[in-house]
Protein backbone atom coordinates (compact mmCIF):
# COMPACT_ATOMS: atom_id res chain seq x y z
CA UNK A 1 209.62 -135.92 77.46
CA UNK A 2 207.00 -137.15 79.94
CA UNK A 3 205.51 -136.27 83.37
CA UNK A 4 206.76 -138.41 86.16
CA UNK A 5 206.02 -138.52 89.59
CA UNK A 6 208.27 -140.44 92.36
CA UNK A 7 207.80 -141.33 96.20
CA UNK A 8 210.39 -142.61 97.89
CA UNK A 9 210.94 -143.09 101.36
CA UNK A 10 214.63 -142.19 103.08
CA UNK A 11 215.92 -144.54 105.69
CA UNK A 12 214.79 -143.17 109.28
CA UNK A 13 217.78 -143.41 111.07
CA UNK A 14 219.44 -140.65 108.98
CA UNK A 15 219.03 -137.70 110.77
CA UNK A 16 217.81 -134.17 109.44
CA UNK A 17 221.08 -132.80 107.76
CA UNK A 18 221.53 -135.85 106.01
CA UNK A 19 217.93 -136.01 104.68
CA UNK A 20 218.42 -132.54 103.17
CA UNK A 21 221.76 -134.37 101.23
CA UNK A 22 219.67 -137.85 100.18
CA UNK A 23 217.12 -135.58 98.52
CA UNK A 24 219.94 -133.49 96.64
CA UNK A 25 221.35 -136.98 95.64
CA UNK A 26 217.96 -138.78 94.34
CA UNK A 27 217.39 -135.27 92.46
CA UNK A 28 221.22 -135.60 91.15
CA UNK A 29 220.49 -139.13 90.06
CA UNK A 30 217.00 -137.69 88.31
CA UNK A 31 219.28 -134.67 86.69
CA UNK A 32 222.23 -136.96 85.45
CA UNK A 33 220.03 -139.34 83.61
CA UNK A 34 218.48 -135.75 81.30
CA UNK A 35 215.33 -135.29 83.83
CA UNK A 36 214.19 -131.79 84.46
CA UNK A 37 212.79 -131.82 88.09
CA UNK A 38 209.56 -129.78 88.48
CA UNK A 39 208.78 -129.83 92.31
CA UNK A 40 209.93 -132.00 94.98
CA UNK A 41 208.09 -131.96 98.43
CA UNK A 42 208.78 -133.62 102.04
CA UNK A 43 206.34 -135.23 103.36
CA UNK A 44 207.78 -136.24 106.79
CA UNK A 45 207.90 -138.93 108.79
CA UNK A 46 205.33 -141.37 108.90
CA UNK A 47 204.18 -144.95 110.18
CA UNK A 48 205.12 -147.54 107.20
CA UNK A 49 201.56 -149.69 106.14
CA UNK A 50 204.46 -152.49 107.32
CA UNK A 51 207.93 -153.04 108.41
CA UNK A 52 210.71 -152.91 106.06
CA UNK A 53 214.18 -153.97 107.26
CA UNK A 54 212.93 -154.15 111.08
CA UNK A 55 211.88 -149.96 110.81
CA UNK A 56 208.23 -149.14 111.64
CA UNK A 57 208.96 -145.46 109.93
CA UNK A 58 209.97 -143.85 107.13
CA UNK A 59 210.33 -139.99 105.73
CA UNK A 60 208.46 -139.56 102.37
CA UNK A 61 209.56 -137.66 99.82
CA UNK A 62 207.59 -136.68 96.68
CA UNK A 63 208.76 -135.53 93.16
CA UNK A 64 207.91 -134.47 89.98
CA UNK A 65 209.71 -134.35 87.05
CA UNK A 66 209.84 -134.82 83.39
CA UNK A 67 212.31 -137.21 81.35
CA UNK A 68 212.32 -139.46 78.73
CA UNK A 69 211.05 -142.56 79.07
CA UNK A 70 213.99 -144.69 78.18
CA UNK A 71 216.33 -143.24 80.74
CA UNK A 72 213.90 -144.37 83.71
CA UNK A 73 215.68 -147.64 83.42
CA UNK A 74 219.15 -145.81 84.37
CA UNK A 75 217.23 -143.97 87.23
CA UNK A 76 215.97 -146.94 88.75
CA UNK A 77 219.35 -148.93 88.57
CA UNK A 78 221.20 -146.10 90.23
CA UNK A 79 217.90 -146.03 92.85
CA UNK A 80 218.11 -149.22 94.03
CA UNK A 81 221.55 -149.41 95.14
CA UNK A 82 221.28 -146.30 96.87
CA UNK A 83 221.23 -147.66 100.67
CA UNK A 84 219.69 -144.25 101.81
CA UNK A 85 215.77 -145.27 99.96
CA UNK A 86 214.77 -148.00 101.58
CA UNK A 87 211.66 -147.77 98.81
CA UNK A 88 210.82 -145.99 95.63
CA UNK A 89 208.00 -146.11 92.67
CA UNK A 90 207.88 -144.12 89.81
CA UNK A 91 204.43 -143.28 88.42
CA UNK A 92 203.71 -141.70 84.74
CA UNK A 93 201.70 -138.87 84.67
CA UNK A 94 198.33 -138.13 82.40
């Protein structure tokens, strides 16, 4: 098992209940494919570097975790059909 770190960023348009329920689900996505999740911070909303599907804003979320390397395959399929993260990247940790 290996440190990972992700940053996503959740649709703005979904208000604050239902960013409390897309961070559940990206952590339920993380825990179904065998990842143990360390930490996982908010970071707010804040001004995109540029526009992605016509939305000047995003709210960042940051996670850690550990999981095996060969389930982050799984993780990302289930990631990018999720229509809540408008972006994600996964980073390995040293």
């Amino acid at each position: 098992m290996k440190k990972y770190e992700i940053m996503y960023i959740i649709n703005p348009t979904i208000l604050e209940e239902g960013r409390d329920a897309v961070v559940e689900k990206v952590t339920g996505i993380l825990t179904a494919a065998g990842a143990t999740v360390a930490k996982s911070e908010k970071w707010g909303e804040r001004k995109l570097a540029y526009p992605i599907d016509k939305k000047k804003t995003g709210f960042y979320v940051l996670a850690t975790f550990d999981i095996d390397g060969t389930q982050l395959s799984a993780v990302e399929g289930k990631l990018n059909i999720t229509e809540e993260v408008i972006r994600y990247i996964i980073v390995k940790q040293d």
